[in-house]
Each structure stands twice: as C-alpha cells, then as structure tokens.
C-alpha atoms as a PDB file:
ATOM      1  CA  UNK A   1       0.000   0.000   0.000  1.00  0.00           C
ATOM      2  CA  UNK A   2       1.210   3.424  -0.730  1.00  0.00           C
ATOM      3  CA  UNK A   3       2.438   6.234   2.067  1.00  0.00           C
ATOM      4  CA  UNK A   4       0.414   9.043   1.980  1.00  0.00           C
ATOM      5  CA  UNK A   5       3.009  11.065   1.231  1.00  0.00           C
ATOM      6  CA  UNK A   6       3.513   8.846  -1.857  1.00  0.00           C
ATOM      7  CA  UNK A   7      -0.125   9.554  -2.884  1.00  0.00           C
ATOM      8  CA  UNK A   8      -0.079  13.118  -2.555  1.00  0.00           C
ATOM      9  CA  UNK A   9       2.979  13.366  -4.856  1.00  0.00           C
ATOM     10  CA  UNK A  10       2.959  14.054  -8.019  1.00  0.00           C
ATOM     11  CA  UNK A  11       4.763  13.189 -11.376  1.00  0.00           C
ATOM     12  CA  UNK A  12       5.467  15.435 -14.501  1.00  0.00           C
ATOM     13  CA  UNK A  13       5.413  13.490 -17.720  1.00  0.00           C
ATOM     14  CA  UNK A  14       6.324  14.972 -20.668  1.00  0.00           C
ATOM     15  CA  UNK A  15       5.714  13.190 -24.049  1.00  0.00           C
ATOM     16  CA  UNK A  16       7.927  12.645 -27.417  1.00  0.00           C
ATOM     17  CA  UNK A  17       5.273  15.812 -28.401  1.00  0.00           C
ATOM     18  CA  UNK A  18       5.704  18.286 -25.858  1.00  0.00           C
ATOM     19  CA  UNK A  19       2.395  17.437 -24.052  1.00  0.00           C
ATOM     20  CA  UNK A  20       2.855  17.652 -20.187  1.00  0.00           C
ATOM     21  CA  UNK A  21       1.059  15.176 -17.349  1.00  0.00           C
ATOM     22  CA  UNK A  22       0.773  15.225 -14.161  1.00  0.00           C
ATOM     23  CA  UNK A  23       0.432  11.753 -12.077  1.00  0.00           C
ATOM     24  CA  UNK A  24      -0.216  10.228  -8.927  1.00  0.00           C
ATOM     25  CA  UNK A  25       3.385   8.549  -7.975  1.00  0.00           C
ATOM     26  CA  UNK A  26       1.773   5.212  -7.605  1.00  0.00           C
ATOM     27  CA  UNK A  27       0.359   5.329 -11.290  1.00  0.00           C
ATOM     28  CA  UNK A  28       3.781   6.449 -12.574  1.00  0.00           C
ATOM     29  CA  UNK A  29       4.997   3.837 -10.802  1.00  0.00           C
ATOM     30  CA  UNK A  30       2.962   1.397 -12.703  1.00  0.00           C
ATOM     31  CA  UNK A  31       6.313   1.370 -15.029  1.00  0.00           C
ATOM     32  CA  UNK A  32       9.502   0.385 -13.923  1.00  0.00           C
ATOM     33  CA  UNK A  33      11.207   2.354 -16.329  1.00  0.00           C
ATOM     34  CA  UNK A  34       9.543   5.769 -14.933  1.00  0.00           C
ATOM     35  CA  UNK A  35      10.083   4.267 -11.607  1.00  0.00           C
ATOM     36  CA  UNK A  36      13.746   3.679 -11.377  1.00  0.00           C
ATOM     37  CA  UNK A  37      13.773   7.188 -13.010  1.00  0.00           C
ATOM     38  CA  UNK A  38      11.941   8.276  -9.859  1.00  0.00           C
ATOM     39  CA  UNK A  39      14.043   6.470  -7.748  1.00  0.00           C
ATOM     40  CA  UNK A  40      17.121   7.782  -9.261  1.00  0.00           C
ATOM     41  CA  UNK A  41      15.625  11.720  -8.355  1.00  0.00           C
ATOM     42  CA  UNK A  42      14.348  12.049 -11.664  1.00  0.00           C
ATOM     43  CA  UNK A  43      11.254  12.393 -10.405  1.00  0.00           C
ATOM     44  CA  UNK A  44      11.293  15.842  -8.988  1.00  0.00           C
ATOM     45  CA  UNK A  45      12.229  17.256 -12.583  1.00  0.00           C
ATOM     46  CA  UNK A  46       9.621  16.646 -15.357  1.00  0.00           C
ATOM     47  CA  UNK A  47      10.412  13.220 -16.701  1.00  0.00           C
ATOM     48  CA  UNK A  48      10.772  13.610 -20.483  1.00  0.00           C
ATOM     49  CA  UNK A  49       9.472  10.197 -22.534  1.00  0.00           C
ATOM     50  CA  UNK A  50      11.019  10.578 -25.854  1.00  0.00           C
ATOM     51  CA  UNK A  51       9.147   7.054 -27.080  1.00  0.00           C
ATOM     52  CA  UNK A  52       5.730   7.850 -26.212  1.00  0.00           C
ATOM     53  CA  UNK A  53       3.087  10.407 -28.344  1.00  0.00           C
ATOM     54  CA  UNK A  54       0.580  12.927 -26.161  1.00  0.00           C
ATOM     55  CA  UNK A  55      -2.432  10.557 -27.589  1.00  0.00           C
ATOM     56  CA  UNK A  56      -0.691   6.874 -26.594  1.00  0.00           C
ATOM     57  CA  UNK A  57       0.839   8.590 -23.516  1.00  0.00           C
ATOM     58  CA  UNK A  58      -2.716   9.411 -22.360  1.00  0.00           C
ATOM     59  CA  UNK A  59      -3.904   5.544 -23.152  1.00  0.00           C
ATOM     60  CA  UNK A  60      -1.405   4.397 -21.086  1.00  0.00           C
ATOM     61  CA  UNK A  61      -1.971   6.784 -18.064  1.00  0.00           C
ATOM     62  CA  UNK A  62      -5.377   5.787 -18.021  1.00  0.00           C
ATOM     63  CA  UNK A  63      -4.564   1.929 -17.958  1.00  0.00           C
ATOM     64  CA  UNK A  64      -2.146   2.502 -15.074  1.00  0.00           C
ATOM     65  CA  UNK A  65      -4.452   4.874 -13.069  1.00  0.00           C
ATOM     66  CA  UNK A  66      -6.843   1.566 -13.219  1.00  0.00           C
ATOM     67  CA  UNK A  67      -4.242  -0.603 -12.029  1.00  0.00           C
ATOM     68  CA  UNK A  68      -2.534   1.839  -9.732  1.00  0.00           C
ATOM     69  CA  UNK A  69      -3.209   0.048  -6.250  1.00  0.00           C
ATOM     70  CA  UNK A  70      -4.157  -3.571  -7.882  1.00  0.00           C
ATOM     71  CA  UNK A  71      -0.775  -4.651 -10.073  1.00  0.00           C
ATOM     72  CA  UNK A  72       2.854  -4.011  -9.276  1.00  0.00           C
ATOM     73  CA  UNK A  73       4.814  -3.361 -11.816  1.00  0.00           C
ATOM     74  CA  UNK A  74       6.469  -6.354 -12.434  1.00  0.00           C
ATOM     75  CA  UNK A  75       2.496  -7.161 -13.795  1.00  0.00           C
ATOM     76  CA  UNK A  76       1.413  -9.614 -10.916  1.00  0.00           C
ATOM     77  CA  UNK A  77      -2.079  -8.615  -9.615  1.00  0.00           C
ATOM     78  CA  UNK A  78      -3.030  -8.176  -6.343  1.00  0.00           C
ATOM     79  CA  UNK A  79      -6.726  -8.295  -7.195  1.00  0.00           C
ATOM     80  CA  UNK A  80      -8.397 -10.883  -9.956  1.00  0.00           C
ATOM     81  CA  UNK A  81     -11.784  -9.003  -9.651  1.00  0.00           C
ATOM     82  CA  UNK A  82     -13.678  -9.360 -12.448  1.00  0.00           C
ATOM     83  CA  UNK A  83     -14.134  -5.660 -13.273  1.00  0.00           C
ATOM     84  CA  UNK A  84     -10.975  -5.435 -13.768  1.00  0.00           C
ATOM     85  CA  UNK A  85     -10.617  -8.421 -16.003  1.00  0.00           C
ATOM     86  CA  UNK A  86     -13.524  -6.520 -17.792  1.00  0.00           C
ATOM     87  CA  UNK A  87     -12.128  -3.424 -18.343  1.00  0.00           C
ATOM     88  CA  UNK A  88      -9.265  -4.588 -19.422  1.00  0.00           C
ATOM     89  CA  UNK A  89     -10.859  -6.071 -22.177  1.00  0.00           C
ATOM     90  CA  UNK A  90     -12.842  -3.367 -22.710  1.00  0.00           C
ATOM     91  CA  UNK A  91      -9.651  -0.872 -22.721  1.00  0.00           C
ATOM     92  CA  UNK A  92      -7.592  -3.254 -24.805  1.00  0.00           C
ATOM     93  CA  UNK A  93     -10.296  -3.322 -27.850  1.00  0.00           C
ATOM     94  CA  UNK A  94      -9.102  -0.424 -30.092  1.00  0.00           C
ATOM     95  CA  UNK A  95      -8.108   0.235 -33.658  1.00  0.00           C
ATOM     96  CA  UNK A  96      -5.059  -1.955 -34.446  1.00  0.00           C
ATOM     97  CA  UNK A  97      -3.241   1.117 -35.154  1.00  0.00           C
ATOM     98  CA  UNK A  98      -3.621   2.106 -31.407  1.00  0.00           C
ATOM     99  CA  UNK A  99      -2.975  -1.049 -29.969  1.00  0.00           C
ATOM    100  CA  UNK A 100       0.473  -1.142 -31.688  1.00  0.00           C
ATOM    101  CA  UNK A 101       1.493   2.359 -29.967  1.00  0.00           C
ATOM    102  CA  UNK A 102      -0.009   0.932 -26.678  1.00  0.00           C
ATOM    103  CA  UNK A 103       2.376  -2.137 -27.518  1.00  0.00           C
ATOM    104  CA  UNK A 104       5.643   0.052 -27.931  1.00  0.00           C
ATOM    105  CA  UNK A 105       4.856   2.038 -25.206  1.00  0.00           C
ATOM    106  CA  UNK A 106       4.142  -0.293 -22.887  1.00  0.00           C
ATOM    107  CA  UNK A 107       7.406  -2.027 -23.862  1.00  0.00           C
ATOM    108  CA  UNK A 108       9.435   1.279 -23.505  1.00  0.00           C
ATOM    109  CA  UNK A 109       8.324   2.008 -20.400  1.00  0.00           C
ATOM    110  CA  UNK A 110       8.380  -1.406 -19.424  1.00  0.00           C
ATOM    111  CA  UNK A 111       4.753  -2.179 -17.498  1.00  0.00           C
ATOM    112  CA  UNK A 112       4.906  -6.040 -18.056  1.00  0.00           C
ATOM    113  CA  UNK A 113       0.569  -6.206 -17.059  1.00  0.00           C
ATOM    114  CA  UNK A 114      -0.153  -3.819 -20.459  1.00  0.00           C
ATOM    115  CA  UNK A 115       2.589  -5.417 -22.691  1.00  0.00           C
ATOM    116  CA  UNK A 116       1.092  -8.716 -21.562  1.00  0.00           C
ATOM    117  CA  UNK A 117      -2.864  -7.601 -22.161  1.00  0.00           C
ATOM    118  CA  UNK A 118      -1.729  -6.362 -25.484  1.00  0.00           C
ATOM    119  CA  UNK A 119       0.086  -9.349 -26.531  1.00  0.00           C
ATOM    120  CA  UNK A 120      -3.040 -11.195 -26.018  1.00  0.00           C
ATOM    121  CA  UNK A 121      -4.984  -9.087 -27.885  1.00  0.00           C
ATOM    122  CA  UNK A 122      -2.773  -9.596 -30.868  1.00  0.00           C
ATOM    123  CA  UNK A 123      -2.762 -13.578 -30.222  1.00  0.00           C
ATOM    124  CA  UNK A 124      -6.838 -13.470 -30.099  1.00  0.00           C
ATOM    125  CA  UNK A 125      -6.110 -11.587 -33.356  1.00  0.00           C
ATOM    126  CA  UNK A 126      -4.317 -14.667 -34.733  1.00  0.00           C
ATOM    127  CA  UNK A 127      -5.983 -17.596 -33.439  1.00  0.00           C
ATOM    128  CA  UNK A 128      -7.727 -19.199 -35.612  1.00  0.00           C
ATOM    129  CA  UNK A 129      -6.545 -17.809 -38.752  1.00  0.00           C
ATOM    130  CA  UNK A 130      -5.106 -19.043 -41.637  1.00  0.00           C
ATOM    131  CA  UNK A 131      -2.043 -17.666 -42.885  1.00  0.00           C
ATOM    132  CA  UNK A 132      -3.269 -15.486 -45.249  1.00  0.00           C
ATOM    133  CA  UNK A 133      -6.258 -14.116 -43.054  1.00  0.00           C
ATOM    134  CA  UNK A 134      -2.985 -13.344 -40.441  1.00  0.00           C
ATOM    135  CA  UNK A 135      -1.560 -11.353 -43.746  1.00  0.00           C
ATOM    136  CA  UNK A 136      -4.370  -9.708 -44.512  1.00  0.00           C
ATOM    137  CA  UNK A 137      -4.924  -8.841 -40.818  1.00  0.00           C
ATOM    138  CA  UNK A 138      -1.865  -7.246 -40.200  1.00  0.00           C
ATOM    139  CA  UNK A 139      -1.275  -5.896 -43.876  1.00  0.00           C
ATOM    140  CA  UNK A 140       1.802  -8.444 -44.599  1.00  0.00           C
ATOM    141  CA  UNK A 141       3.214  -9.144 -47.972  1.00  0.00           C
ATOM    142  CA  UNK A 142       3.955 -12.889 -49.230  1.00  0.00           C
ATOM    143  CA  UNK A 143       7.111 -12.026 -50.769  1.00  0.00           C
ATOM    144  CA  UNK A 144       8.495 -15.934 -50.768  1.00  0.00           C
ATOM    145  CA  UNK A 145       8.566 -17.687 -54.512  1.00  0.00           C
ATOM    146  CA  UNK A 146       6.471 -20.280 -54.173  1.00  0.00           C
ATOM    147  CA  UNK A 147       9.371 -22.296 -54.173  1.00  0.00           C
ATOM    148  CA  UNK A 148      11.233 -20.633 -51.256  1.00  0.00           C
ATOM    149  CA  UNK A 149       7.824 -21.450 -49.116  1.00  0.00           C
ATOM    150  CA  UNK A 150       8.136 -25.202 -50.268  1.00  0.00           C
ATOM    151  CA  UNK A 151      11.512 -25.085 -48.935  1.00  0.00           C
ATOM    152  CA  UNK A 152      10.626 -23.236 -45.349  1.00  0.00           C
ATOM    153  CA  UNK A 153       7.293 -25.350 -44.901  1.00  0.00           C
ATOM    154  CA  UNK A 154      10.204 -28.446 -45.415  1.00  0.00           C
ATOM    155  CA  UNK A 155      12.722 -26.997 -42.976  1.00  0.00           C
ATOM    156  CA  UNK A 156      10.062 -26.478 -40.732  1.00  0.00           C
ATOM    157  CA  UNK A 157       7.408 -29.282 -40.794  1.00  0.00           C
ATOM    158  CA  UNK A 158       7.736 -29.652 -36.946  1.00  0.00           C
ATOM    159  CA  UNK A 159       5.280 -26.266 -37.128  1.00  0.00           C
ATOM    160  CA  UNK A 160       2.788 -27.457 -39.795  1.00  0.00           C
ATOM    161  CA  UNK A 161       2.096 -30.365 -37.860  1.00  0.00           C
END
C-alpha cells in the first residue's frame, strides 16, 4: 500500500510531443522504467518520454491509473476481480493502429501487465486464422517464390504439424 506522502505526490510526464502530465506517484509507478527514473531523483524534474506520443501517452496513463493500487509493476495482480478483467478487455479493444502504440509504449516504459494484455490481444487476433487471413490482418506481404515457401514449410514441418 502506498504512504500518503507517496499519494499526494505528483509526477510530470512529458511526451515525445511536448504534451505535459501530471500523475499520482503510484500510477507512474505502474512502469519500472519511470520508476527507477523516480528512484534515481528524476522524479522531482519533469520526466521527459522521448518514445511515447501525447495521444498513446494518455492511453497508457489511463490503464495505469486503473491498475494503480491492484498490479505491481512487475504485472502480478493483487486483485483478480472481475471488473478489472472486464475493463481490461474493454480498454484493450481499439483500432489496431492504437494497440500497436499501446504495444511500444508499454514495452518502452516497461509495465509487463499492459505489454502482456496487449500481446493477447494480438494472439486473439491470430488464433484461428489461416495464414493469409494473419496477412491480410496485419497488412503483410507474401514475398516468398512459391518455391522458397516449399523449402521453409520443409525446414520447418515440426510447425505445420
């Protein structure tokens, strides 16, 4: 549980953009990256996040506010109640163009409970597709010769089976 001191303090975040926020320690703290920066007594400075847009930045911020209090930030959760569980999946369902930025950002800033609820996302995106519904999913080109595929699905039949 968090000091009160710890609650009443607050964190500047400034994004790749120039957009400023201001957060509850224990929400910043959500990533270890921002809180080793904190730790370090970078956290009395605006902390500058040169990976992270205003738009994702916000995204984020509003996952970790959730999960302030209920996951550390080495992602194991304190709480399995199923409002959480359900607005995660709720949070998580966005444009696949915004769940990529969520993705790098959540890497970047390293807050292993996001990168892991993304990742999912992506794998419910891919289960139970065939190959090409995966490349038309995610926009990927089948630039193997027909017989360079031959060859892979040979080198790799362990994977086709």
């Amino acid at each position: 549980m968090a000091s009160p001191a710890e609650i009443e303090k607050k964190i500047i975040l400034r994004s790749s953009d120039g957009v400023e926020f201001e957060v509850e320690e224990p929400t910043a703290r959500q990533s270890k990256l921002i809180g080793n920066m904190i730790d370090d007594g970078c956290g009395e400075n605006t902390i500058p996040l040169f990976n992270v847009d205003a738009k994702t930045l916000d995204k984020v911020i509003e996952y970790c506010r959730k999960h302030a209090g209920t996951t550390s930030a080495l992602g194991e959760c304190h709480n399995t109640d199923k409002e959480i569980e359900s607005w995660d999946a709720t949070y998580i369902d966005v444009h696949q163009t915004i769940l990529y930025y969520i993705l790098l950002a959540a890497n970047y800033l390293d807050i292993k409970g996001l990168l892991d609820l993304g990742c999912e996302q992506v794998a419910s995106m891919i289960s139970g597709k065939s190959e090409e519904e995966i490349r038309k999913t995610f926009n990927i080109k089948n630039d193997f010769t027909p017989e360079e595929e031959k060859e892979i699905r040979k080198e790799n039949q362990w994977a086709f089976d």
